[in-house]
N, C-alpha and C. Protein backbone atom coordinates (compact mmCIF):
# COMPACT_ATOMS: atom_id res chain seq x y z
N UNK A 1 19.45 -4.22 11.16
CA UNK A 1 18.08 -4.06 10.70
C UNK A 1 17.99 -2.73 9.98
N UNK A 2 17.41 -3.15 8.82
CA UNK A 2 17.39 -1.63 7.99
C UNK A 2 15.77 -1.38 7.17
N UNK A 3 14.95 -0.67 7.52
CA UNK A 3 13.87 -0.33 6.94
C UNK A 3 14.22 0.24 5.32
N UNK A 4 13.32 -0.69 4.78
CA UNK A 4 13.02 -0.44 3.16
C UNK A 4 11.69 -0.54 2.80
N UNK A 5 11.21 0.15 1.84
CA UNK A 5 9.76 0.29 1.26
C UNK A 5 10.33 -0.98 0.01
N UNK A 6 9.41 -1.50 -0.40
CA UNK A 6 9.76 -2.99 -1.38
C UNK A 6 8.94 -2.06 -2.31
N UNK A 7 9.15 -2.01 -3.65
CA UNK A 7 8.20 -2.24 -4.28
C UNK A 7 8.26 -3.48 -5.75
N UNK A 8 7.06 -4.40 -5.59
CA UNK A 8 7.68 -5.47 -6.17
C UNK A 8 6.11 -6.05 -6.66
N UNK A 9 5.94 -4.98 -8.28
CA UNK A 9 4.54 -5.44 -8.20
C UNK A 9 4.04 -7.14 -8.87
N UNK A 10 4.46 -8.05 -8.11
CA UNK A 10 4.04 -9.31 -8.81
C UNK A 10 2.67 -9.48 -8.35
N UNK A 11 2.03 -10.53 -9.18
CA UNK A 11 0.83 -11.47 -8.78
C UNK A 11 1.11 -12.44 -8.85
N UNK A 12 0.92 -13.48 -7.98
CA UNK A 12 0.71 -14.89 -7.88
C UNK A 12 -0.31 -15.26 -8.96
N UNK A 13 -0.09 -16.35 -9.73
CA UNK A 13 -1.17 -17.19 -10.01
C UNK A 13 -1.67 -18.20 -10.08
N UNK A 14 -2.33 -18.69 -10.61
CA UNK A 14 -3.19 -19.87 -10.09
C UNK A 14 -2.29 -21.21 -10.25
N UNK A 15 -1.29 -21.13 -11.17
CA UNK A 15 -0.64 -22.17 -10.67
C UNK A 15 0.40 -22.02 -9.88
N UNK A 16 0.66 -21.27 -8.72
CA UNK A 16 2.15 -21.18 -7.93
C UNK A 16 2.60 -20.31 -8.29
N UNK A 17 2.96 -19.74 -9.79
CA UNK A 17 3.63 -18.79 -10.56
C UNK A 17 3.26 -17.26 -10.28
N UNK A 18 4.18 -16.63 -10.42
CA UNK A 18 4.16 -15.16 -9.99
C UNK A 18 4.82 -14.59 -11.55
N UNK A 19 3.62 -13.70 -11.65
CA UNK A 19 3.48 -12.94 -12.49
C UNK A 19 4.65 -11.02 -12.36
N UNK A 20 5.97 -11.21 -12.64
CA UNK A 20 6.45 -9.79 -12.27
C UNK A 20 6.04 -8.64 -13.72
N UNK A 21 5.49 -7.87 -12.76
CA UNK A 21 4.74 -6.61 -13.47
C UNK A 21 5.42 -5.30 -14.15
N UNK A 22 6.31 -5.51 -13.26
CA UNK A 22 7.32 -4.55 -13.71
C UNK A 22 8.51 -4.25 -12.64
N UNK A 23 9.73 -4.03 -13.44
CA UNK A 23 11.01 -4.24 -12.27
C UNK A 23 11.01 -4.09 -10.70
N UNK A 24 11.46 -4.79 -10.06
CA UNK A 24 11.29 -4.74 -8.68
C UNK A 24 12.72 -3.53 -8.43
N UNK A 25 11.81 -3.15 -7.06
CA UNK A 25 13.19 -2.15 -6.83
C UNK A 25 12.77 -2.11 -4.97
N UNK A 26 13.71 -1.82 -4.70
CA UNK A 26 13.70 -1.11 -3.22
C UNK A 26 14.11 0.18 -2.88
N UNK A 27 13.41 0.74 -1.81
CA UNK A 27 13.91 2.02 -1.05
C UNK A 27 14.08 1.64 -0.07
N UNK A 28 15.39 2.43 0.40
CA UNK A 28 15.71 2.47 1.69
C UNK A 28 16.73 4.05 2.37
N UNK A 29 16.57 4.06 3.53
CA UNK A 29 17.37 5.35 4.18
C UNK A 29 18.65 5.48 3.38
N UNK A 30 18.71 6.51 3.15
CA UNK A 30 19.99 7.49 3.05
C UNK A 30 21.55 6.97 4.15
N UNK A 31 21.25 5.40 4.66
CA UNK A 31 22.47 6.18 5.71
C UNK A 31 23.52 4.79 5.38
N UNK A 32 24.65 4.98 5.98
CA UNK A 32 25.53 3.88 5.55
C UNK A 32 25.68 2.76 5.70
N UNK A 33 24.57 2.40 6.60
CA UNK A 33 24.18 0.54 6.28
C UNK A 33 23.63 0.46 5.26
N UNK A 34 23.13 1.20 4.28
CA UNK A 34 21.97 0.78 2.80
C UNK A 34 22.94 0.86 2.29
N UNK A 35 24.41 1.04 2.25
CA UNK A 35 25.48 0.77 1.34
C UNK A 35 26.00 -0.57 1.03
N UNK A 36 25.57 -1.94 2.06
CA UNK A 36 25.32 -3.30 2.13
C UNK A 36 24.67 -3.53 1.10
N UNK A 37 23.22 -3.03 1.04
CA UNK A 37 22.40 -3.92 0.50
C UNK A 37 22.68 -3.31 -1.07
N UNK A 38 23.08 -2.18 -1.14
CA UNK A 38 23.12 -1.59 -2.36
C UNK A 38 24.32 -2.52 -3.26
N UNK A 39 25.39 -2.33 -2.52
CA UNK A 39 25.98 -3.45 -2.77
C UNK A 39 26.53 -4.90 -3.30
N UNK A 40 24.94 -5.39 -2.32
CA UNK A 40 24.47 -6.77 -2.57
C UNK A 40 23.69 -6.78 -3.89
N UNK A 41 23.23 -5.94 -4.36
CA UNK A 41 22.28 -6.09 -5.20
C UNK A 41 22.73 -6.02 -6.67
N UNK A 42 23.82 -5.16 -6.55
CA UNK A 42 24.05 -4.30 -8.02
C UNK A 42 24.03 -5.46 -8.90
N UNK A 43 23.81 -4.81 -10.29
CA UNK A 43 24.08 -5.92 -11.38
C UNK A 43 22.84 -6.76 -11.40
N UNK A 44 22.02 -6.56 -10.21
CA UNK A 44 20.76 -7.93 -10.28
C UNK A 44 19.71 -6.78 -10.92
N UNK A 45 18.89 -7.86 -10.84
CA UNK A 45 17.63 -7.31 -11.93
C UNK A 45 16.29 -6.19 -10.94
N UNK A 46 17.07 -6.11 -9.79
CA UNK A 46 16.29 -4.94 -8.51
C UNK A 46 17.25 -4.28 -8.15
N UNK A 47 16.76 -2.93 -8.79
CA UNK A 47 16.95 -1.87 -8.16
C UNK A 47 17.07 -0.75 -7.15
N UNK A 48 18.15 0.03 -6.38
CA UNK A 48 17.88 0.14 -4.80
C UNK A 48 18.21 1.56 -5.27
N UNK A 49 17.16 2.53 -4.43
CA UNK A 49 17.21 3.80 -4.37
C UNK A 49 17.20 4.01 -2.65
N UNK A 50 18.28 5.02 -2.65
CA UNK A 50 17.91 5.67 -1.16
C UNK A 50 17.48 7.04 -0.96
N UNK A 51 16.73 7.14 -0.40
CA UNK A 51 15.90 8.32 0.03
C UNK A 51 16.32 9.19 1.73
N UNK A 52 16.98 10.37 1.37
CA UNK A 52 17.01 11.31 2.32
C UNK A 52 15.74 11.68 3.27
N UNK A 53 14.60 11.37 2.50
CA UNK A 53 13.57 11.42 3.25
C UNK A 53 12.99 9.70 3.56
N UNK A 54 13.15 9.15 4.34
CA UNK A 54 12.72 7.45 3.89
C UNK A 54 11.17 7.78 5.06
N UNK A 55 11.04 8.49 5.76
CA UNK A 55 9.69 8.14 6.17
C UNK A 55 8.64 8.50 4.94
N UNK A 56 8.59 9.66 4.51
CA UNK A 56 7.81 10.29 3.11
C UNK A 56 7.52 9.14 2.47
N UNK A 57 8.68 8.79 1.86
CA UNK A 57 8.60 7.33 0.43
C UNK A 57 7.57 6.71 1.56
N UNK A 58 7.64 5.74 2.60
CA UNK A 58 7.07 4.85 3.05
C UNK A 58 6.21 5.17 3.13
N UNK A 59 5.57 6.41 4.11
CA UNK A 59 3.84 7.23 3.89
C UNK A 59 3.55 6.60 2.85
N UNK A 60 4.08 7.14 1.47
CA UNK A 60 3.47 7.23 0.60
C UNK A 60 3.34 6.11 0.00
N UNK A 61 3.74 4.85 -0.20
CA UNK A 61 3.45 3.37 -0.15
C UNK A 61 2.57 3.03 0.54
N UNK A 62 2.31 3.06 1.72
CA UNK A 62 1.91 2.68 2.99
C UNK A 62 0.36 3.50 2.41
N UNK A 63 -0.25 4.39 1.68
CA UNK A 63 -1.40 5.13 1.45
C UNK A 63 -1.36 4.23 0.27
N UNK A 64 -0.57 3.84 -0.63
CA UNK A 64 -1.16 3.25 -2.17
C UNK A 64 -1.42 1.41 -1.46
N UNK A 65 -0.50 1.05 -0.29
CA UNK A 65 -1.02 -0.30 0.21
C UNK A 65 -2.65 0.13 1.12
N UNK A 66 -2.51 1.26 1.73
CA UNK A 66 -4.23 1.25 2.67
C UNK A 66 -5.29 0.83 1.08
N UNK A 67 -5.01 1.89 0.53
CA UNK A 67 -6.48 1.95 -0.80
C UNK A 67 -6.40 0.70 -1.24
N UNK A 68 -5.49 -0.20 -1.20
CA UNK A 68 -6.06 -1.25 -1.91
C UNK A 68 -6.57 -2.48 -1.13
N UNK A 69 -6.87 -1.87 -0.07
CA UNK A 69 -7.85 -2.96 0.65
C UNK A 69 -8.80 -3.47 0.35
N UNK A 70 -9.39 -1.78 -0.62
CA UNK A 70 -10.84 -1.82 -1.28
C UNK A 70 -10.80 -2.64 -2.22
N UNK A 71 -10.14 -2.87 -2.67
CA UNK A 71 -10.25 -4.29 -3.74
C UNK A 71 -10.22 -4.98 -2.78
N UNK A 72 -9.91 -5.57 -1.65
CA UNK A 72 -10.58 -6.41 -1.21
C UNK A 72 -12.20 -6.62 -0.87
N UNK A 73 -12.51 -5.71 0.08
CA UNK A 73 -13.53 -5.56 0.44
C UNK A 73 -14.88 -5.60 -0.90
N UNK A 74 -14.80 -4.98 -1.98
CA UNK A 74 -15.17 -5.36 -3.21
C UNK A 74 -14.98 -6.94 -3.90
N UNK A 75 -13.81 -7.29 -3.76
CA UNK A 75 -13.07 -8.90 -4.37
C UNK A 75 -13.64 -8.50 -5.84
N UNK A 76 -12.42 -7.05 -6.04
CA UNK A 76 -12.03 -6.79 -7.41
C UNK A 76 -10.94 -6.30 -7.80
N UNK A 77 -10.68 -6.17 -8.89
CA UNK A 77 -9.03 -5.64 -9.18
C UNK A 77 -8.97 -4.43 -9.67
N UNK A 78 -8.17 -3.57 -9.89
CA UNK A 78 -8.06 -2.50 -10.52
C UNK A 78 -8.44 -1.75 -11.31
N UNK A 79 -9.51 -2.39 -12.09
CA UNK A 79 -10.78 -1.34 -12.91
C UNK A 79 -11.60 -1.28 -11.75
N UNK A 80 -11.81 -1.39 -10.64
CA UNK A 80 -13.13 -0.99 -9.81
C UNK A 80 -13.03 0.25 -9.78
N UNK A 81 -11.80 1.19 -9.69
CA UNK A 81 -11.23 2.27 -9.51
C UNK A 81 -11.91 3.31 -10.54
N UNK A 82 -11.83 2.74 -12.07
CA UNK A 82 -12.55 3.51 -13.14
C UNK A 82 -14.24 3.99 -12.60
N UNK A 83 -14.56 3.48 -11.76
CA UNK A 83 -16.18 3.60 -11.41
C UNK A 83 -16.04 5.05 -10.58
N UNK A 84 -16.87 6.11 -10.49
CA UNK A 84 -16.82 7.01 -10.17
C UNK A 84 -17.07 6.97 -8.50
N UNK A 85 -17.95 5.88 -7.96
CA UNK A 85 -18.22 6.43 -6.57
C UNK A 85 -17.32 5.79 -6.13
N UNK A 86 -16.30 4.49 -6.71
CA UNK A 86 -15.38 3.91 -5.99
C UNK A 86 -13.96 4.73 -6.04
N UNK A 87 -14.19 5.72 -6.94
CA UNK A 87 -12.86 6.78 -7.06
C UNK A 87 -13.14 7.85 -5.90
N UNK A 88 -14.11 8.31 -5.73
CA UNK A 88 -14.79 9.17 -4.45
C UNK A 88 -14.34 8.61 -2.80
N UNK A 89 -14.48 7.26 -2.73
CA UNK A 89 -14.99 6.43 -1.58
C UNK A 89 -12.91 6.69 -1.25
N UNK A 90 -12.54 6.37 -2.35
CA UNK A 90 -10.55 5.83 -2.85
C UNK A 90 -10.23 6.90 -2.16
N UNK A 91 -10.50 8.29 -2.76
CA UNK A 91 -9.50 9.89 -2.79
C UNK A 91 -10.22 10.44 -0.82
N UNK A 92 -11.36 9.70 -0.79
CA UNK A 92 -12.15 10.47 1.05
C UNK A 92 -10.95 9.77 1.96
N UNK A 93 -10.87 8.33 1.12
CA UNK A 93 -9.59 7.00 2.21
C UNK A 93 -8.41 7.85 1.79
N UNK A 94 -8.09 8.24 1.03
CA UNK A 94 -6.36 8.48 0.73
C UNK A 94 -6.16 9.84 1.57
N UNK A 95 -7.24 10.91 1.87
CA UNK A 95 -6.96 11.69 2.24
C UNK A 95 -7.18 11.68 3.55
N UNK A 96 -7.88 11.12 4.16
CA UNK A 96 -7.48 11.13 5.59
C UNK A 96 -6.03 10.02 5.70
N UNK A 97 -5.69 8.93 5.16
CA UNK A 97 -4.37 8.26 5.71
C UNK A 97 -3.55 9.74 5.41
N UNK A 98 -3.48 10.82 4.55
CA UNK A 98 -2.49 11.68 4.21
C UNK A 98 -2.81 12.63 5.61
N UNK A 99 -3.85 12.76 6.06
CA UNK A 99 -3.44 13.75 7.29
C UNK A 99 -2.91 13.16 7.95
N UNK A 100 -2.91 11.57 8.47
CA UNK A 100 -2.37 11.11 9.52
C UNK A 100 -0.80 10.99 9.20
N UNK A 101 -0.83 10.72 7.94
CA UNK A 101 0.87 10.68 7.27
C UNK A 101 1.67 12.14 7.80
N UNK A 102 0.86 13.54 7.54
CA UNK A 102 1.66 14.58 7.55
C UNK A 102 1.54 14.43 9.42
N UNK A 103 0.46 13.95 9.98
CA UNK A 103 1.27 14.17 11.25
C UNK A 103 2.15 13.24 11.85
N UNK A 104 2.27 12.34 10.85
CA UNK A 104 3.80 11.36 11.46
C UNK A 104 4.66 12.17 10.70
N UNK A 105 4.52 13.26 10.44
CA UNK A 105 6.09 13.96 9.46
C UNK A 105 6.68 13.29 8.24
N UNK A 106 5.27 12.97 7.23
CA UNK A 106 5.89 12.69 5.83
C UNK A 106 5.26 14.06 5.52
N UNK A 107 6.33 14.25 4.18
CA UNK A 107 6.19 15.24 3.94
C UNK A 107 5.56 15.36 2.14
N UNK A 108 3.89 15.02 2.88
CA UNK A 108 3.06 15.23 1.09
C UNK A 108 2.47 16.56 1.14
N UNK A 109 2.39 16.22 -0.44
CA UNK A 109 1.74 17.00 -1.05
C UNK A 109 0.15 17.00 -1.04
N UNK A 110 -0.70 18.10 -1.59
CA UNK A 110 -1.91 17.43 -1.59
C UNK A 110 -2.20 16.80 -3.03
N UNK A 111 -1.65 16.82 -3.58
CA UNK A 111 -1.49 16.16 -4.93
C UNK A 111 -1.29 14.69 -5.02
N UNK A 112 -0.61 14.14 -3.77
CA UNK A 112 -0.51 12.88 -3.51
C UNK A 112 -2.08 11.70 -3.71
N UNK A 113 -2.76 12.16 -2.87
CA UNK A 113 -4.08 11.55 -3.10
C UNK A 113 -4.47 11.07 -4.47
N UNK A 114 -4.86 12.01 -5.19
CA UNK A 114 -5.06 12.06 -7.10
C UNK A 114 -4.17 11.02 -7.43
N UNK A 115 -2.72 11.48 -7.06
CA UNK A 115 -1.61 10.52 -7.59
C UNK A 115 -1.51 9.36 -7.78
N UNK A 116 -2.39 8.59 -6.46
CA UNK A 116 -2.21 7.08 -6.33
C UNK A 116 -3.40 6.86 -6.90
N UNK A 117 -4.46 7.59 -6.68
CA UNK A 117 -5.87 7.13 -7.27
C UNK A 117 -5.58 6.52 -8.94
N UNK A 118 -4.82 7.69 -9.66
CA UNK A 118 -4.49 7.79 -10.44
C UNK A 118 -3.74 6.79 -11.31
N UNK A 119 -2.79 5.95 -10.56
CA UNK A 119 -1.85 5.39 -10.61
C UNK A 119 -2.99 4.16 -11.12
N UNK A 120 -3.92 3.45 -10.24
CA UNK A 120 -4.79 2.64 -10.04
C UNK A 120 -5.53 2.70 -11.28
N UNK A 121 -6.18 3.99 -11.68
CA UNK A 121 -7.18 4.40 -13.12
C UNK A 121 -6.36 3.53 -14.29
N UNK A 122 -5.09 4.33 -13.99
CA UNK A 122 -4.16 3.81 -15.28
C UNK A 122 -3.88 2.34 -15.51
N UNK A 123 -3.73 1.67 -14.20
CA UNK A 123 -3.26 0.36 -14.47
C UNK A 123 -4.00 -0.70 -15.20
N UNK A 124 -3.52 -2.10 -15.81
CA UNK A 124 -4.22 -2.56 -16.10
C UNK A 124 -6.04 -3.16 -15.05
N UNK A 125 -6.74 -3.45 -15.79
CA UNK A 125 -7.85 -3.51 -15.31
C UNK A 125 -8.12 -4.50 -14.48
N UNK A 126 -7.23 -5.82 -14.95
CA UNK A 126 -6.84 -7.15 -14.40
C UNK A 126 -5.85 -7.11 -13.18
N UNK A 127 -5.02 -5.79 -12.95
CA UNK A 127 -3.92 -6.07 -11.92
C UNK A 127 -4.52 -6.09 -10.55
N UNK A 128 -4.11 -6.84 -9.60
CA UNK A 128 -4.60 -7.34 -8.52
C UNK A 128 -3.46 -6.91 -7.54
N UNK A 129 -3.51 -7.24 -6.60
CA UNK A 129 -2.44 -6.52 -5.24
C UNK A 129 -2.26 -8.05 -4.29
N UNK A 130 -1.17 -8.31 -3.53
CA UNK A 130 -0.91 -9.21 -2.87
C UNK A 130 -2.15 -8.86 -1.81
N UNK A 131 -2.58 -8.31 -1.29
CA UNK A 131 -3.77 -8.62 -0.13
C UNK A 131 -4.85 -9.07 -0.94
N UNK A 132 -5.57 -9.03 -2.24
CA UNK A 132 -6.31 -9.47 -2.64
C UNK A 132 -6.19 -10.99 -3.28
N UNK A 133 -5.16 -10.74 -3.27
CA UNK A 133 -4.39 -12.45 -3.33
C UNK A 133 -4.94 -13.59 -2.20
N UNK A 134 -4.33 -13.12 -1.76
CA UNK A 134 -4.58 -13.62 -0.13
C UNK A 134 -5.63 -14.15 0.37
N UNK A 135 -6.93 -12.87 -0.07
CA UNK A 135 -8.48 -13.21 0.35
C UNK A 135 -8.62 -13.68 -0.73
N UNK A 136 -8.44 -14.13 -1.40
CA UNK A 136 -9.21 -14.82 -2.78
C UNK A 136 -8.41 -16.08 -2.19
N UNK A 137 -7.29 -16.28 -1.65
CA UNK A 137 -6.83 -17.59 -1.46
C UNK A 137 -7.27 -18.08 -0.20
N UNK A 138 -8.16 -17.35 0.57
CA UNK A 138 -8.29 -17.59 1.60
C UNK A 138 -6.67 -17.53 3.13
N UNK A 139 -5.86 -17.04 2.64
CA UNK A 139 -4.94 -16.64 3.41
C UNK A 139 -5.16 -15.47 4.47
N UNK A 140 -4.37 -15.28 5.68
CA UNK A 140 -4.25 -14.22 6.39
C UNK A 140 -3.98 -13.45 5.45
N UNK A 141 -4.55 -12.10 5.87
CA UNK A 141 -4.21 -10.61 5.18
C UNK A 141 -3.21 -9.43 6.05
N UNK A 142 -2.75 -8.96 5.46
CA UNK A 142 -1.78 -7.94 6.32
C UNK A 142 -2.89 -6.73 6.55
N UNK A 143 -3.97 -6.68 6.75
CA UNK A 143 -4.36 -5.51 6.85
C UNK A 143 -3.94 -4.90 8.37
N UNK A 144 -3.52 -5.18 8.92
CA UNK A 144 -2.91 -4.60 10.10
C UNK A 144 -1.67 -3.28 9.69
N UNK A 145 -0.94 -3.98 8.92
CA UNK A 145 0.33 -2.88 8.59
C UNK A 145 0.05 -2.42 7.26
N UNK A 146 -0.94 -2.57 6.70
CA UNK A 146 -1.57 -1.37 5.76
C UNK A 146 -2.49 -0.72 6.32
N UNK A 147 -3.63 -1.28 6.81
CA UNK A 147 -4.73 -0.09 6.96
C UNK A 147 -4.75 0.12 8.43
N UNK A 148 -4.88 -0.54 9.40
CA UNK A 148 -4.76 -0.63 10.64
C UNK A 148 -3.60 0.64 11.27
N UNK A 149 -2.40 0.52 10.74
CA UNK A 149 -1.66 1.61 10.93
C UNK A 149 -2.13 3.07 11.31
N UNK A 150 -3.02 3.48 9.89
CA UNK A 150 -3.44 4.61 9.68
C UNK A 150 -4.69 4.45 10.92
N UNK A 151 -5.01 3.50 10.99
CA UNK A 151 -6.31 3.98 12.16
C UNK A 151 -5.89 4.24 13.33
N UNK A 152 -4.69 3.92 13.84
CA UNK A 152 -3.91 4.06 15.20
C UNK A 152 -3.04 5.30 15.00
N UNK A 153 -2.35 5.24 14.08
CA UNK A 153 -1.57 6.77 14.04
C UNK A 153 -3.08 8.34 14.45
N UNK A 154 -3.64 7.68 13.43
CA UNK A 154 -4.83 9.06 13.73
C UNK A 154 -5.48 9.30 14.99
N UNK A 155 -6.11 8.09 15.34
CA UNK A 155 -6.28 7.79 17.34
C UNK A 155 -5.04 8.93 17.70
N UNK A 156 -4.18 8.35 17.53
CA UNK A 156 -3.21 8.55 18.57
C UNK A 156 -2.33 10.39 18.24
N UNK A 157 -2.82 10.98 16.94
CA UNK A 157 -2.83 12.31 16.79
C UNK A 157 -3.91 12.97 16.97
N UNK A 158 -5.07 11.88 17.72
CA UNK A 158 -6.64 13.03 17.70
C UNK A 158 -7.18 13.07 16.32
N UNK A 159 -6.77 12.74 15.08
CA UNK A 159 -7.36 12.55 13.85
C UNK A 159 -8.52 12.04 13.53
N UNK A 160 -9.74 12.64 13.39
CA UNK A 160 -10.76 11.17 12.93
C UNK A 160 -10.09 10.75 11.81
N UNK A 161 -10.51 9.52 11.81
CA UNK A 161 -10.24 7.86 10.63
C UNK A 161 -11.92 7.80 10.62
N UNK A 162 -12.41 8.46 10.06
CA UNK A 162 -14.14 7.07 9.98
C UNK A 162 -14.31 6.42 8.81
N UNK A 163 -13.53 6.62 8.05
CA UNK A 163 -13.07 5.31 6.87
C UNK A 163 -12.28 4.08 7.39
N UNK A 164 -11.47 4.60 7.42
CA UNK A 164 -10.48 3.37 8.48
C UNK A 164 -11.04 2.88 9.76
N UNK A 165 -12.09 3.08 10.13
CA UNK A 165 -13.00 2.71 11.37
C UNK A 165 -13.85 2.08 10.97
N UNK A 166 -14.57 1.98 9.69
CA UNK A 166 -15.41 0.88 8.88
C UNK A 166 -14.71 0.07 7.96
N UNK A 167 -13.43 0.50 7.40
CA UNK A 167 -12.54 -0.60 6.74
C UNK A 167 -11.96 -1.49 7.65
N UNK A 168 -10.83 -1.24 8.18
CA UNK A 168 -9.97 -1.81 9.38
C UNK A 168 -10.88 -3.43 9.56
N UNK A 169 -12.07 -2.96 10.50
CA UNK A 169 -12.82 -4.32 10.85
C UNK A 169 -13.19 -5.11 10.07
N UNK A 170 -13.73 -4.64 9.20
CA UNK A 170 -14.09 -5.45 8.00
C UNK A 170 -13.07 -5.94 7.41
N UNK A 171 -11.74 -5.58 7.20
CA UNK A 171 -10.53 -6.58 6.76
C UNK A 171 -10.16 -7.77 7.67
N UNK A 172 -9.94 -7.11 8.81
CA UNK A 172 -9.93 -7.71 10.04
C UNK A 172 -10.67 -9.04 9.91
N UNK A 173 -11.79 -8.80 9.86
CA UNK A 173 -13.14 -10.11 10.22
C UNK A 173 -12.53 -10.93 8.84
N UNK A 174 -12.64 -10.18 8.10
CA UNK A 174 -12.19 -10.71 6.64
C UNK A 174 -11.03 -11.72 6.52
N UNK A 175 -10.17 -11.53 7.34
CA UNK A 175 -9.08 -12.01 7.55
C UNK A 175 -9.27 -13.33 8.66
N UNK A 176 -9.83 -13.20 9.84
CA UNK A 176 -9.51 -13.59 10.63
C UNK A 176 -10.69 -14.69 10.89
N UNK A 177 -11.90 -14.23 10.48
CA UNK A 177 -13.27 -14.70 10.83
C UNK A 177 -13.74 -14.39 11.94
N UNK A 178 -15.14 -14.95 12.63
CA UNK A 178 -15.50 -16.17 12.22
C UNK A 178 -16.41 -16.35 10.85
N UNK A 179 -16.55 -17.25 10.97
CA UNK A 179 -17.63 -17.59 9.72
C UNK A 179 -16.86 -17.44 8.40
């Protein structure tokens, strides 16, 4: 068993088809089992980086997967971000998952926050995220191991979450029902 951060930005669409956004790649630890998969892969069209730091990389995925819940909770895509109070509501969420990140020992910056917000401003206006997939398809949502995470790591460092304490449930219900 070897922990990797995926990053693999496709969309599904409406007919079955998955839309790839741009090259898929993986991260994974620095240590000599990722020499398997590195391995396995070469020559294919995904790319494998390993990281000396692999908790950091994951934080920092793991904060660009929390924020995009809010496209769910909205049931919008990636221009919601251009709107000023939804960039406010984005950088208050990114920065508390980043305290809870630095006290699991990733090691950000405060620049990180901006970064992903950022990332989001830039993208197309139409790009959508696999959890918003999901609720638009009416599927289970992973909000457990995106946003849920950050609400338990912070519990459990004494951190307030009161973003993640009004998101969390609301994905949750969102996900799960009733009604």
């Amino acid at each position: 068993m070897l922990p990797s951060v995926v990053w693999l930005p496709a969309q599904r669409e409406p007919d079955a088809s998955v839309w790839l956004r741009a090259k898929p790649r993986l991260t994974l630890p620095d240590v000599p089992q990722a020499q398997r998969v590195v391995e396995a892969l070469r020559d294919t069209r995904c790319a494998v980086e390993l990281s000396e730091d692999f908790p950091t990389v994951a934080w920092r995925k793991l904060l660009q997967n929390a924020v995009a819940g809010l496209m769910v909770l909205a049931n919008r895509r990636a221009g919601m971000f251009r709107r000023e109070d939804v960039s406010e509501l984005a950088l208050a969420y990114l920065r508390e998952g980043l305290t809870v990140a630095r006290a699991e020992g990733a090691k950000l910056n405060d620049d990180v926050a901006q970064e992903i917000l950022a990332n989001f401003q830039r993208a197309p206006v139409d790009l959508g995220t696999s959890i918003l997939a999901d609720r638009q398809a009416d599927r289970p949502m992973e909000w457990d191991i995106r946003n849920g995470v950050i609400q338990r790591c912070g519990r459990k460092h004494g951190i307030a979450v009161p973003i993640s304490d009004v998101v969390v449930p609301l994905l949750a219900a969102g996900s799960e029902g009733p009604g």
